[in-house]
PDB file of N, CA and C in Angstrom:
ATOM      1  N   UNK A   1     -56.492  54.914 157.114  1.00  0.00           N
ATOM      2  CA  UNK A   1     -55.171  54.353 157.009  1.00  0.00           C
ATOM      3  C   UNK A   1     -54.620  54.673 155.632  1.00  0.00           C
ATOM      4  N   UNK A   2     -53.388  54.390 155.561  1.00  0.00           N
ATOM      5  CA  UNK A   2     -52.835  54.840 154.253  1.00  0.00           C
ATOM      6  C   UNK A   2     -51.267  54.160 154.239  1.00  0.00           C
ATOM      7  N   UNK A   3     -51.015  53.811 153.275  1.00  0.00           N
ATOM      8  CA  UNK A   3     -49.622  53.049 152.572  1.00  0.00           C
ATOM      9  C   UNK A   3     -48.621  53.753 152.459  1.00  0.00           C
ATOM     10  N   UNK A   4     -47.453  54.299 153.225  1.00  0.00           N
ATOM     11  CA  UNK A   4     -46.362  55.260 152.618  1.00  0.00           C
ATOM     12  C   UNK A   4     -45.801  54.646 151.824  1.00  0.00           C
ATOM     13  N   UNK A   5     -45.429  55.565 151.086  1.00  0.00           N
ATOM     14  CA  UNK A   5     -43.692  54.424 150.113  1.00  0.00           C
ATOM     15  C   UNK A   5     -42.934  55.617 149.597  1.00  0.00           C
ATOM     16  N   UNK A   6     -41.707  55.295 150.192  1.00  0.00           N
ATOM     17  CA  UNK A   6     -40.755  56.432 149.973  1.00  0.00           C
ATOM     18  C   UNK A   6     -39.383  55.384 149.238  1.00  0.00           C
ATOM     19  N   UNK A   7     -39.358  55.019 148.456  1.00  0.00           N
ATOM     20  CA  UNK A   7     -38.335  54.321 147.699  1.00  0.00           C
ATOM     21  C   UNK A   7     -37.097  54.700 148.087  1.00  0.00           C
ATOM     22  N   UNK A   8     -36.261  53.971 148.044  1.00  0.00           N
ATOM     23  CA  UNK A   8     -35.803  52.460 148.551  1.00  0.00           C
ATOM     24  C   UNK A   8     -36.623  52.069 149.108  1.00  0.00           C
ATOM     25  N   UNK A   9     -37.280  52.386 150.232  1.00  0.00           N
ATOM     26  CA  UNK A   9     -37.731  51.880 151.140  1.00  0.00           C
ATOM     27  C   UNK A   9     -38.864  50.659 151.267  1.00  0.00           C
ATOM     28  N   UNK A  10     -39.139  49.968 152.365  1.00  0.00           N
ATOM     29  CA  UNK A  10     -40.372  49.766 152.161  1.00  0.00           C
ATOM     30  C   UNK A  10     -41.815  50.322 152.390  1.00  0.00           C
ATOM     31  N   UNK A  11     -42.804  49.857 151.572  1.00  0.00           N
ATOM     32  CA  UNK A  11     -44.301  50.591 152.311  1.00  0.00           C
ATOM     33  C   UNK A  11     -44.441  50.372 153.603  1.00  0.00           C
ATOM     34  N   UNK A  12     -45.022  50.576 154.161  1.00  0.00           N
ATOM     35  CA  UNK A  12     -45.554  51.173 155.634  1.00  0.00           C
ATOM     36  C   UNK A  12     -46.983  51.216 155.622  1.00  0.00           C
ATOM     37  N   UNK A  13     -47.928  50.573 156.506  1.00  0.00           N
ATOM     38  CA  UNK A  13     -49.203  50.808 156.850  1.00  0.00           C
ATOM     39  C   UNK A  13     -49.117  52.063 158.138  1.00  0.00           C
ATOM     40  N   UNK A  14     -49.720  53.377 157.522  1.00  0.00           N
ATOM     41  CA  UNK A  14     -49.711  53.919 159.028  1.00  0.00           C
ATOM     42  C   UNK A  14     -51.189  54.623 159.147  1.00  0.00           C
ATOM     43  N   UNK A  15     -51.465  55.581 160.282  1.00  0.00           N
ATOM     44  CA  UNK A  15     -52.490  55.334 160.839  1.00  0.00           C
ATOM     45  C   UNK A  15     -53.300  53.789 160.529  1.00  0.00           C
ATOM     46  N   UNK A  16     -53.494  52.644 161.282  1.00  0.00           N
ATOM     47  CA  UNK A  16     -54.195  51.606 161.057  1.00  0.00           C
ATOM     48  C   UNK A  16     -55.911  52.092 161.900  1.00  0.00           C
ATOM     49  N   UNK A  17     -55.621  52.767 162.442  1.00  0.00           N
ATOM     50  CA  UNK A  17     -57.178  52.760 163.372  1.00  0.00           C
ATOM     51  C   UNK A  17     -58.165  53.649 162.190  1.00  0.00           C
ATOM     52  N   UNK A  18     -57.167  54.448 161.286  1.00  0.00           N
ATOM     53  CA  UNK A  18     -58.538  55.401 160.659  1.00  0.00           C
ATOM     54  C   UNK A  18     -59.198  54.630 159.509  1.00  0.00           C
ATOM     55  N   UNK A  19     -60.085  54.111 159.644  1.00  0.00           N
ATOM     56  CA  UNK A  19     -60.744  53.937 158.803  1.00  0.00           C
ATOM     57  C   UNK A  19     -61.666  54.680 157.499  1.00  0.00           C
ATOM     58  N   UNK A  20     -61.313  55.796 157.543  1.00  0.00           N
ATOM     59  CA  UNK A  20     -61.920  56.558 157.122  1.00  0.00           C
ATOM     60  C   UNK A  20     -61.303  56.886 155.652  1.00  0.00           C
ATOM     61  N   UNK A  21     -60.370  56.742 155.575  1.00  0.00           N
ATOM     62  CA  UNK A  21     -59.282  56.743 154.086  1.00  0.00           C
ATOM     63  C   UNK A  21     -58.887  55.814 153.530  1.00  0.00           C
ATOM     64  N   UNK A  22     -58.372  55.232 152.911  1.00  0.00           N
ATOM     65  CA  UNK A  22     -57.662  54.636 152.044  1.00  0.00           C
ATOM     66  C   UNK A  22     -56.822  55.272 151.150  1.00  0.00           C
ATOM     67  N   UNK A  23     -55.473  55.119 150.915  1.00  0.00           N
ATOM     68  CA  UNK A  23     -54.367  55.910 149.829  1.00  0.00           C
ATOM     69  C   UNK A  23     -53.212  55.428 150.137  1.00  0.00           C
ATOM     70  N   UNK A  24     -52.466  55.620 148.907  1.00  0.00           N
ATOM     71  CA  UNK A  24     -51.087  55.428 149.187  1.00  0.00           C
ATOM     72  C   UNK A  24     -50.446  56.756 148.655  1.00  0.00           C
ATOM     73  N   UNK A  25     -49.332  57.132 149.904  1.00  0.00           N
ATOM     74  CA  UNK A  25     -48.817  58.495 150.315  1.00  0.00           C
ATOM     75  C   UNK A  25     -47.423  58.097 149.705  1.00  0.00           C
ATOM     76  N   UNK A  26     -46.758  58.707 148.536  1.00  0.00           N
ATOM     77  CA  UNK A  26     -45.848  58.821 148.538  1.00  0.00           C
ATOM     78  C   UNK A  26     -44.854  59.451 148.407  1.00  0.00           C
ATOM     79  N   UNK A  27     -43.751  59.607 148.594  1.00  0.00           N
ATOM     80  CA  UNK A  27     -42.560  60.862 148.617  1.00  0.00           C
ATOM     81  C   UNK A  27     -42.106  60.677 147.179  1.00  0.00           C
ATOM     82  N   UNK A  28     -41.891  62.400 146.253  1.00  0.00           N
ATOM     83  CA  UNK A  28     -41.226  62.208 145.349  1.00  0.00           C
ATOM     84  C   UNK A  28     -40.370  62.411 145.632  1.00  0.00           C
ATOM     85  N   UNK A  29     -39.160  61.266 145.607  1.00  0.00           N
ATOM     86  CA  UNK A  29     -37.742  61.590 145.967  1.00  0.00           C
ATOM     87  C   UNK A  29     -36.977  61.124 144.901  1.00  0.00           C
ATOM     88  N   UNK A  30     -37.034  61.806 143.425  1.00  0.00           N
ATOM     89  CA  UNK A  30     -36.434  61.986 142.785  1.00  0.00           C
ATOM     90  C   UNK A  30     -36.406  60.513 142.163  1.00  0.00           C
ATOM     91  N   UNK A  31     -37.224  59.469 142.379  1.00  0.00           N
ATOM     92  CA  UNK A  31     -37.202  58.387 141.820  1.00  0.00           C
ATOM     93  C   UNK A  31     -37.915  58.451 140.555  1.00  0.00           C
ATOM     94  N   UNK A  32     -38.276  57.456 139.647  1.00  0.00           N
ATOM     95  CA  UNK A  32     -39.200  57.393 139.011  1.00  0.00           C
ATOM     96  C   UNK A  32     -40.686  56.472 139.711  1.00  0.00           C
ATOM     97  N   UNK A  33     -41.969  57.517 138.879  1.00  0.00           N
ATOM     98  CA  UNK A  33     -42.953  57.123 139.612  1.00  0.00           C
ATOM     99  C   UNK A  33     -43.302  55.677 139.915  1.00  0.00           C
ATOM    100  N   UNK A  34     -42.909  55.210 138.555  1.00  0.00           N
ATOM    101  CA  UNK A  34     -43.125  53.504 138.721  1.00  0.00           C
ATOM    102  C   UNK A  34     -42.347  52.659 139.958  1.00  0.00           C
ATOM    103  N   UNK A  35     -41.434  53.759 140.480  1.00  0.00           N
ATOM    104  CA  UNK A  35     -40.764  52.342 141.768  1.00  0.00           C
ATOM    105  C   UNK A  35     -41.679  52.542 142.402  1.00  0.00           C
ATOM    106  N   UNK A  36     -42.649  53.525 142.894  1.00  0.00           N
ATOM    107  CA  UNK A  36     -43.845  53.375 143.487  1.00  0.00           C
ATOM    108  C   UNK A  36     -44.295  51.871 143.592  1.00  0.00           C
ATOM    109  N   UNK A  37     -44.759  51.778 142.509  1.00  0.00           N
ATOM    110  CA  UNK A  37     -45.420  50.950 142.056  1.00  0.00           C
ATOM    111  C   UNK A  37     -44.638  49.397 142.353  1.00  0.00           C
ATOM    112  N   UNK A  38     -43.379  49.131 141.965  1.00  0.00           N
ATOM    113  CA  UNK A  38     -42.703  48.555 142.044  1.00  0.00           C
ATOM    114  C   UNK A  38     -42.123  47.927 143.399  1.00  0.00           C
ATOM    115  N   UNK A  39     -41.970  48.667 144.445  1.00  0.00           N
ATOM    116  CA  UNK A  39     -41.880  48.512 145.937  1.00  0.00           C
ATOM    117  C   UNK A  39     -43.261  48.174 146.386  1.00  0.00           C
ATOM    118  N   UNK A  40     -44.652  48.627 146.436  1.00  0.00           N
ATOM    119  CA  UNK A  40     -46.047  47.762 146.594  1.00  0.00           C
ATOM    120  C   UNK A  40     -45.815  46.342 146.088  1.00  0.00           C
ATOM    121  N   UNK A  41     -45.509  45.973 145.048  1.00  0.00           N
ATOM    122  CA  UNK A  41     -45.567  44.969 144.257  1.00  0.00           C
ATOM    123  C   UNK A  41     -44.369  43.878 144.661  1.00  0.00           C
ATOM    124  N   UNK A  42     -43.551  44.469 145.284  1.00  0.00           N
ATOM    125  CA  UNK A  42     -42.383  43.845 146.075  1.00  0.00           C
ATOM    126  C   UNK A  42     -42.492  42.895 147.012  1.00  0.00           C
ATOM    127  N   UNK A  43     -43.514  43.859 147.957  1.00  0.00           N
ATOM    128  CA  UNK A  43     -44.116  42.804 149.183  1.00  0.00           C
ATOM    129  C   UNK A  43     -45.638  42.422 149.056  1.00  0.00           C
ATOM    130  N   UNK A  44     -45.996  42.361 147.756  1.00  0.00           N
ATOM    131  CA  UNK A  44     -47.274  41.776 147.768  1.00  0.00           C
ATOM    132  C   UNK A  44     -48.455  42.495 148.084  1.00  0.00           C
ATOM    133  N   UNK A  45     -48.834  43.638 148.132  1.00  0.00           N
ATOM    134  CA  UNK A  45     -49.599  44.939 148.727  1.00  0.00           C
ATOM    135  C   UNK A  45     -50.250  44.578 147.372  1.00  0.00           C
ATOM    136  N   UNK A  46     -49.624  45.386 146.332  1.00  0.00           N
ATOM    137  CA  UNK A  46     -49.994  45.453 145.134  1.00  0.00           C
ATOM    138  C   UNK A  46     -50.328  44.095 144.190  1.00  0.00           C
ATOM    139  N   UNK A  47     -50.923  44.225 142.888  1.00  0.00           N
ATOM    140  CA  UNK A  47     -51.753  42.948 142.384  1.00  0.00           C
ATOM    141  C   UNK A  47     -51.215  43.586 141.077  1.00  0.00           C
ATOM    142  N   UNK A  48     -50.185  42.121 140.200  1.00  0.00           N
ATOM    143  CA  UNK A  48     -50.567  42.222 139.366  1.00  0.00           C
ATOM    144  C   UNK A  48     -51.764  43.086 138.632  1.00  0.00           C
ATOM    145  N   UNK A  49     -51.257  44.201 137.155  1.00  0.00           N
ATOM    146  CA  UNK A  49     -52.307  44.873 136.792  1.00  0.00           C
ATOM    147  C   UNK A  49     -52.724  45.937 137.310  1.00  0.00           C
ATOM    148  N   UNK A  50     -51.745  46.072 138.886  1.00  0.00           N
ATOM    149  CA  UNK A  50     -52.052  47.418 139.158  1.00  0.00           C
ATOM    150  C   UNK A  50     -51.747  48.564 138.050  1.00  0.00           C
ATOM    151  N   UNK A  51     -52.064  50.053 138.319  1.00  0.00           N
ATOM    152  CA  UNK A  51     -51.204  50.778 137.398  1.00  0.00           C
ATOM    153  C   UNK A  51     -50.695  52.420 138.272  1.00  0.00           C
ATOM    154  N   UNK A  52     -50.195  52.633 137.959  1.00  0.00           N
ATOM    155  CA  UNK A  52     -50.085  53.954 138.658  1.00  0.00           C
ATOM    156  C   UNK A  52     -51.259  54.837 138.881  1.00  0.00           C
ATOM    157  N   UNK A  53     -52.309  54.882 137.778  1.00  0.00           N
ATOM    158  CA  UNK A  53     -53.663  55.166 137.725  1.00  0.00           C
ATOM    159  C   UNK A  53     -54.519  54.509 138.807  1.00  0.00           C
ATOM    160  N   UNK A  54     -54.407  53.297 138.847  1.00  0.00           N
ATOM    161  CA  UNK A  54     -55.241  52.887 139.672  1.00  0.00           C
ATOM    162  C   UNK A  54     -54.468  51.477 140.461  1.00  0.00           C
ATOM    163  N   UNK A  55     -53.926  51.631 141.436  1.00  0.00           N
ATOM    164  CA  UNK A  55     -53.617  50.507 141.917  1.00  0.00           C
ATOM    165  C   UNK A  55     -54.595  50.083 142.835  1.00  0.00           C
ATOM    166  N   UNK A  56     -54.215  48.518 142.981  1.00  0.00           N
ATOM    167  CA  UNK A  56     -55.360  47.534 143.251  1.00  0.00           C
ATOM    168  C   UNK A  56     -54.818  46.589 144.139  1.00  0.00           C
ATOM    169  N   UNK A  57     -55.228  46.710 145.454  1.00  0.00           N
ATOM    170  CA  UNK A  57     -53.994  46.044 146.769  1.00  0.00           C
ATOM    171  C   UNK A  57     -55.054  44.664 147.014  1.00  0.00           C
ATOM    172  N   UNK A  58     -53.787  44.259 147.401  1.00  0.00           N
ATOM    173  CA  UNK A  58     -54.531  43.187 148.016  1.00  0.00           C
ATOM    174  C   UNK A  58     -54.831  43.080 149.164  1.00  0.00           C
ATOM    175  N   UNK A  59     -56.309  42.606 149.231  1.00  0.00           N
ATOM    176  CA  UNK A  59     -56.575  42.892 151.314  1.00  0.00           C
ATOM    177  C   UNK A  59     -56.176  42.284 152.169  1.00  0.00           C
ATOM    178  N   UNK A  60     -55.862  41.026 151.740  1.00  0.00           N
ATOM    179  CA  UNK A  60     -55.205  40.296 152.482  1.00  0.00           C
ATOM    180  C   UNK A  60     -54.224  40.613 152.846  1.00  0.00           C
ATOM    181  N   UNK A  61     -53.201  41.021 152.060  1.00  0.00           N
ATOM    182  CA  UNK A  61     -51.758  41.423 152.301  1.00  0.00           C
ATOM    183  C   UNK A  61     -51.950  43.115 153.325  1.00  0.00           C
ATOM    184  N   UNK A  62     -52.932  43.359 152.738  1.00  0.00           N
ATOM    185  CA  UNK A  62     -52.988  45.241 153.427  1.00  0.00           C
ATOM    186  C   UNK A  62     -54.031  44.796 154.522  1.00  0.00           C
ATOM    187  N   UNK A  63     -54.522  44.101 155.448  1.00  0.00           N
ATOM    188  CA  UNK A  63     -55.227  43.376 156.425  1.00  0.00           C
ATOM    189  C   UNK A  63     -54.124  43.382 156.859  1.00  0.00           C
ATOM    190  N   UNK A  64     -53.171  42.257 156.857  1.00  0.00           N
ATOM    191  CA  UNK A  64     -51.747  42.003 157.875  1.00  0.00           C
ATOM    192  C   UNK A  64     -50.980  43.212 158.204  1.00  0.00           C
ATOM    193  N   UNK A  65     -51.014  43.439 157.150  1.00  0.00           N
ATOM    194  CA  UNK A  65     -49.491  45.013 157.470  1.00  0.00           C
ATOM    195  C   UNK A  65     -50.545  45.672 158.033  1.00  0.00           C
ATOM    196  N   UNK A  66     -51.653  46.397 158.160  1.00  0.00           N
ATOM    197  CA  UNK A  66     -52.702  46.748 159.316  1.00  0.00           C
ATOM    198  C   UNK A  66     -52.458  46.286 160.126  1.00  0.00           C
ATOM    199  N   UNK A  67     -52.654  45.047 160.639  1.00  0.00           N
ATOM    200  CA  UNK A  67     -52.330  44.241 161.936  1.00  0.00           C
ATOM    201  C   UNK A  67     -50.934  44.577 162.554  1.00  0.00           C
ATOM    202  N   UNK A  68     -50.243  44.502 161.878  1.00  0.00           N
ATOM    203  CA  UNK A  68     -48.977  44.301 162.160  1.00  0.00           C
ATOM    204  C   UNK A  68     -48.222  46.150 162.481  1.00  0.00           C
ATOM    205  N   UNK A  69     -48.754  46.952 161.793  1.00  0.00           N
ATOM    206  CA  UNK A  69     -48.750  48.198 162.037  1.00  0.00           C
ATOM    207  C   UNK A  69     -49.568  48.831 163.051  1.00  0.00           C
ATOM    208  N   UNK A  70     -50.309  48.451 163.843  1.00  0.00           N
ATOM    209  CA  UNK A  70     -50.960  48.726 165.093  1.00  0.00           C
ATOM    210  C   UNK A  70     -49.793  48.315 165.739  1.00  0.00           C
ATOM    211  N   UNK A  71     -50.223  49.203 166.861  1.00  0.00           N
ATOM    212  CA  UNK A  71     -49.654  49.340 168.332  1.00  0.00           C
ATOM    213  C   UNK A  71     -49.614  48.447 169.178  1.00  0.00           C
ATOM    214  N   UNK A  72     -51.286  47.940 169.242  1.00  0.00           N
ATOM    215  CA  UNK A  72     -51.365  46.736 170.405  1.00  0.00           C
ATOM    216  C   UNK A  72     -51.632  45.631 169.136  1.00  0.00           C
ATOM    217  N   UNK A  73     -52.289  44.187 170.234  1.00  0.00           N
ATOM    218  CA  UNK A  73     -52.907  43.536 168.957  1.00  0.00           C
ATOM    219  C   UNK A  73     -54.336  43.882 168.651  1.00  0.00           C
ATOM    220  N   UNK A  74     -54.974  44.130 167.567  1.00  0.00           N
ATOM    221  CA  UNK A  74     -56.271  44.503 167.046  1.00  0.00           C
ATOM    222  C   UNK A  74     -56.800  43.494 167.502  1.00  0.00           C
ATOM    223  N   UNK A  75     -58.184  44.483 167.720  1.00  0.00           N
ATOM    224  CA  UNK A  75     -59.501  43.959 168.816  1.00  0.00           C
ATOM    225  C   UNK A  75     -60.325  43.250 167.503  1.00  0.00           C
ATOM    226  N   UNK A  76     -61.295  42.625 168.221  1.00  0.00           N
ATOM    227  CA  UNK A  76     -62.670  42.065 167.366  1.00  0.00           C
ATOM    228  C   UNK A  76     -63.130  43.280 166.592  1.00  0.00           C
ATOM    229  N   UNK A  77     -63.741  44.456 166.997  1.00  0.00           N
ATOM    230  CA  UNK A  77     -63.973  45.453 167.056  1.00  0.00           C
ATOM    231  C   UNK A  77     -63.023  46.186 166.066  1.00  0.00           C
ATOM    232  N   UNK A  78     -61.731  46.054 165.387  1.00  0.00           N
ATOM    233  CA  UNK A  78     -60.712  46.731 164.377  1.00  0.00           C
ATOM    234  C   UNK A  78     -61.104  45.883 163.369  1.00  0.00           C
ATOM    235  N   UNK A  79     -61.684  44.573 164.017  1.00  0.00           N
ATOM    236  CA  UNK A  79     -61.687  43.604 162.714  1.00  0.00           C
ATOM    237  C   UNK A  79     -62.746  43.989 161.790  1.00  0.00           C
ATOM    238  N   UNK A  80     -63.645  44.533 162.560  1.00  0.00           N
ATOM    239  CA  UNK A  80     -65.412  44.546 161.921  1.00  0.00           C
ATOM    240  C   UNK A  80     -64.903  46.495 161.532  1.00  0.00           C
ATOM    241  N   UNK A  81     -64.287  47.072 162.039  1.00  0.00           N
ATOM    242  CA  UNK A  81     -64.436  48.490 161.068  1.00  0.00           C
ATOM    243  C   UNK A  81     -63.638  48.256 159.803  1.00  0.00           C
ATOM    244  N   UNK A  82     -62.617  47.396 160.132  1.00  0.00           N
ATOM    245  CA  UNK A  82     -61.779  47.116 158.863  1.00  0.00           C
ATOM    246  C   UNK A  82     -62.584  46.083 157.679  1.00  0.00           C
ATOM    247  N   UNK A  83     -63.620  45.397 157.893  1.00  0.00           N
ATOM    248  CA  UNK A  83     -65.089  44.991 157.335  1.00  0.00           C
ATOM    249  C   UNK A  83     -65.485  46.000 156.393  1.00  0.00           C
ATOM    250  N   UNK A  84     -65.547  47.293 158.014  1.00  0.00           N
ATOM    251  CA  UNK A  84     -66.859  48.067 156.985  1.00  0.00           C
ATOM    252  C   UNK A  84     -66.035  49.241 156.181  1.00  0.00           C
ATOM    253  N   UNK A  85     -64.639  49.151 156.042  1.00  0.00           N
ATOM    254  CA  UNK A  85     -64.072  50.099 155.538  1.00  0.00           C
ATOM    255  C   UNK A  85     -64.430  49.299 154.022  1.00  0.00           C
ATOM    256  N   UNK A  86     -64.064  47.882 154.037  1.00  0.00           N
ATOM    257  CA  UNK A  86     -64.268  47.199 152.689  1.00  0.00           C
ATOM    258  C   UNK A  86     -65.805  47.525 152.052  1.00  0.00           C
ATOM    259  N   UNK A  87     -66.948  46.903 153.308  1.00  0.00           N
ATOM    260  CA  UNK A  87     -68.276  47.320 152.556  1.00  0.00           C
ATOM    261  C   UNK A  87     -68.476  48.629 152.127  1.00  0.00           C
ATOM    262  N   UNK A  88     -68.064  49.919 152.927  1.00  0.00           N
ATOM    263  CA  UNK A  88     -67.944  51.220 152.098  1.00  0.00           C
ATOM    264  C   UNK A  88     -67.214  51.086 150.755  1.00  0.00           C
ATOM    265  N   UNK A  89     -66.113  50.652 150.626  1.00  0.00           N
ATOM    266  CA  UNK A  89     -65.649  50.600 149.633  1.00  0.00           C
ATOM    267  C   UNK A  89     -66.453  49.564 148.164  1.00  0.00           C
ATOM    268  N   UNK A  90     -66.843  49.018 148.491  1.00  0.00           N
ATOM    269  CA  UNK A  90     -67.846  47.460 147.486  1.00  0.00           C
ATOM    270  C   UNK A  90     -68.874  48.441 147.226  1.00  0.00           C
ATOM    271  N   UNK A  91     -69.429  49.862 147.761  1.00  0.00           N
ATOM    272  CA  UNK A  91     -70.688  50.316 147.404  1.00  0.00           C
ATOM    273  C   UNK A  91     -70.007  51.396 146.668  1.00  0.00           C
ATOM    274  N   UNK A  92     -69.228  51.301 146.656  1.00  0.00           N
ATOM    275  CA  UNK A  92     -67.900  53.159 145.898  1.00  0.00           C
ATOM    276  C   UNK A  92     -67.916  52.192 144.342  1.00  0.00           C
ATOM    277  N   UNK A  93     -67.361  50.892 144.035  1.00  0.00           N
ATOM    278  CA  UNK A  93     -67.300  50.110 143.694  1.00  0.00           C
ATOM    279  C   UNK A  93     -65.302  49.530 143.184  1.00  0.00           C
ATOM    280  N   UNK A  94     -64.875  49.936 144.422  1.00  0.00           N
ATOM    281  CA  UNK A  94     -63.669  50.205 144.872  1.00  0.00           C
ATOM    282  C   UNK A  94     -62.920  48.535 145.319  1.00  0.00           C
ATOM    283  N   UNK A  95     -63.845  48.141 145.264  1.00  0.00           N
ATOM    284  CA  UNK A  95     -63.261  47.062 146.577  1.00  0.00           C
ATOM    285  C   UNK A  95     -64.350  45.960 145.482  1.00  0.00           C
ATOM    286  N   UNK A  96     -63.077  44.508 144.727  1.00  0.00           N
ATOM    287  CA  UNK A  96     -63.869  43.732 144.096  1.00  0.00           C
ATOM    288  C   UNK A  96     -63.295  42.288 145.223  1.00  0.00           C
ATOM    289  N   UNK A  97     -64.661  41.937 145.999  1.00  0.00           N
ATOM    290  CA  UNK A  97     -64.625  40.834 146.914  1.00  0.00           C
ATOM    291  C   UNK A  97     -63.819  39.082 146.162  1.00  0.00           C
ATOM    292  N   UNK A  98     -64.406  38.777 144.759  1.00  0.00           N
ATOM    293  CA  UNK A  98     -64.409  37.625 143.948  1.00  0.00           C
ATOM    294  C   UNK A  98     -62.739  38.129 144.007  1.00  0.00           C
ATOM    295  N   UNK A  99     -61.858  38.864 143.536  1.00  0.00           N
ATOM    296  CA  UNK A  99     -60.689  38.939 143.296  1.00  0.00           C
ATOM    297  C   UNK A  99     -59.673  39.323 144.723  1.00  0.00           C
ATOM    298  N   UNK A 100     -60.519  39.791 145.913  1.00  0.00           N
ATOM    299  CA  UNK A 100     -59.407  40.418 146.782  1.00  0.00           C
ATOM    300  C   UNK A 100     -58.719  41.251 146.544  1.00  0.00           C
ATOM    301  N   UNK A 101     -59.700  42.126 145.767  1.00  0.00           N
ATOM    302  CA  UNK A 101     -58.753  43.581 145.945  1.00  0.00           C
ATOM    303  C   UNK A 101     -59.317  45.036 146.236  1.00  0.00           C
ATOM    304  N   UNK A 102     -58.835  46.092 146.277  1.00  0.00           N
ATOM    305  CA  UNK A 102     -59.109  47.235 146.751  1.00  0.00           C
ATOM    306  C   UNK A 102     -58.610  48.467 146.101  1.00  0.00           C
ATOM    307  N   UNK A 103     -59.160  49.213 145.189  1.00  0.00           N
ATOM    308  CA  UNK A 103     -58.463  50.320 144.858  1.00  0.00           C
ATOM    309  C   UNK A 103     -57.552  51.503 145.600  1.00  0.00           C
ATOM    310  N   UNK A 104     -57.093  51.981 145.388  1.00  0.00           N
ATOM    311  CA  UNK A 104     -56.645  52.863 146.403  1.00  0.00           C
ATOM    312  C   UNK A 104     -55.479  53.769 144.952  1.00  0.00           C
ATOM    313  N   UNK A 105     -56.294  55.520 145.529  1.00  0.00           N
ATOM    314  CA  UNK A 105     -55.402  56.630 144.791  1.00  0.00           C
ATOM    315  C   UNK A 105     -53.982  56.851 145.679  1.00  0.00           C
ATOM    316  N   UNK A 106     -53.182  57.358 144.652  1.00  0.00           N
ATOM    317  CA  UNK A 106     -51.329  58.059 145.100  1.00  0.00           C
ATOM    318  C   UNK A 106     -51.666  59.089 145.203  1.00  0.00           C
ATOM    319  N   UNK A 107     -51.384  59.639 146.463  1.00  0.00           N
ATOM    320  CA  UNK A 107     -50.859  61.160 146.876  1.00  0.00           C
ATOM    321  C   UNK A 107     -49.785  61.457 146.933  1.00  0.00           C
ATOM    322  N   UNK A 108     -49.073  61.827 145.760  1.00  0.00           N
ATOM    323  CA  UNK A 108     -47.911  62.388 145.681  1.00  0.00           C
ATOM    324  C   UNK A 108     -47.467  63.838 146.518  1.00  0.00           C
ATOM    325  N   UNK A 109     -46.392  63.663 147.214  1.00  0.00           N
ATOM    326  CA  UNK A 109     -45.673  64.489 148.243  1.00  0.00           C
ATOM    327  C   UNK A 109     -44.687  64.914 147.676  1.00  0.00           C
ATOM    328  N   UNK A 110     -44.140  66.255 148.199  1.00  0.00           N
ATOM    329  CA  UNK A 110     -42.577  66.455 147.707  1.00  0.00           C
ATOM    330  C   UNK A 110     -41.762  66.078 149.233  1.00  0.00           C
ATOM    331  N   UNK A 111     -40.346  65.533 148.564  1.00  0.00           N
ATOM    332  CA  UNK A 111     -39.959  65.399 149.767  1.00  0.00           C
ATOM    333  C   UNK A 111     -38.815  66.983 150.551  1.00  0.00           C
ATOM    334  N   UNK A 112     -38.688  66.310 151.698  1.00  0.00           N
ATOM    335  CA  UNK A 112     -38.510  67.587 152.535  1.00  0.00           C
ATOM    336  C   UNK A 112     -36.952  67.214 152.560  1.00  0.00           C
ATOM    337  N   UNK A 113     -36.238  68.341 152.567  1.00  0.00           N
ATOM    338  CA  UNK A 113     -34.749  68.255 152.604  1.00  0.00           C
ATOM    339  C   UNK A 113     -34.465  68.961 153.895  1.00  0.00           C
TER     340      UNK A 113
END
């Protein structure tokens, strides 16, 4: 799964089923990098202290917009890979449980005209 943010706009949880990634995808559209940052932090994704270097989501908040970005409603079964996407991440040392949060790198895009 992965976070778009194309400013104005809001982020976006899309693919929710892949567990296999974590990132936030964003369009350079001529903004500055920090609204990145600034739109995460808008709706609560982002944590205080994030930085453009390393932002630090919150799971809780990136759990729901998962939920809520699926198709159907998530099974028992989305709940426990979305588990082990965290325990992969706690052994990366990516993912701090005591605080609720989760690192996650920017893939900067150009945007398409």
């Amino acid at each position: 799964m992965y976070v778009e943010v194309t400013p104005p706009g809001p982020p976006t949880v899309r693919e929710p089923d892949d567990f296999h990634r974590l990132s936030i995808v964003a369009t350079n559209s001529g903004q500055a990098p920090s609204s990145v940052l600034d739109a995460l932090l808008s709706v609560n994704l982002a944590v205080t202290g994030s930085t453009l270097d390393a932002v630090k989501l919150d799971v809780a908040a990136l759990r729901e917009a998962a939920r809520s970005a699926h198709p159907t409603t998530p099974t028992p079964q989305w709940e426990h890979s979305f588990d082990a996407m965290l325990d992969y991440a706690q052994h990366k040392g990516w993912f701090e449980p005591n605080a609720g949060t989760v690192a996650a790198h920017i893939e900067w895009m150009e945007a398409t005209r």
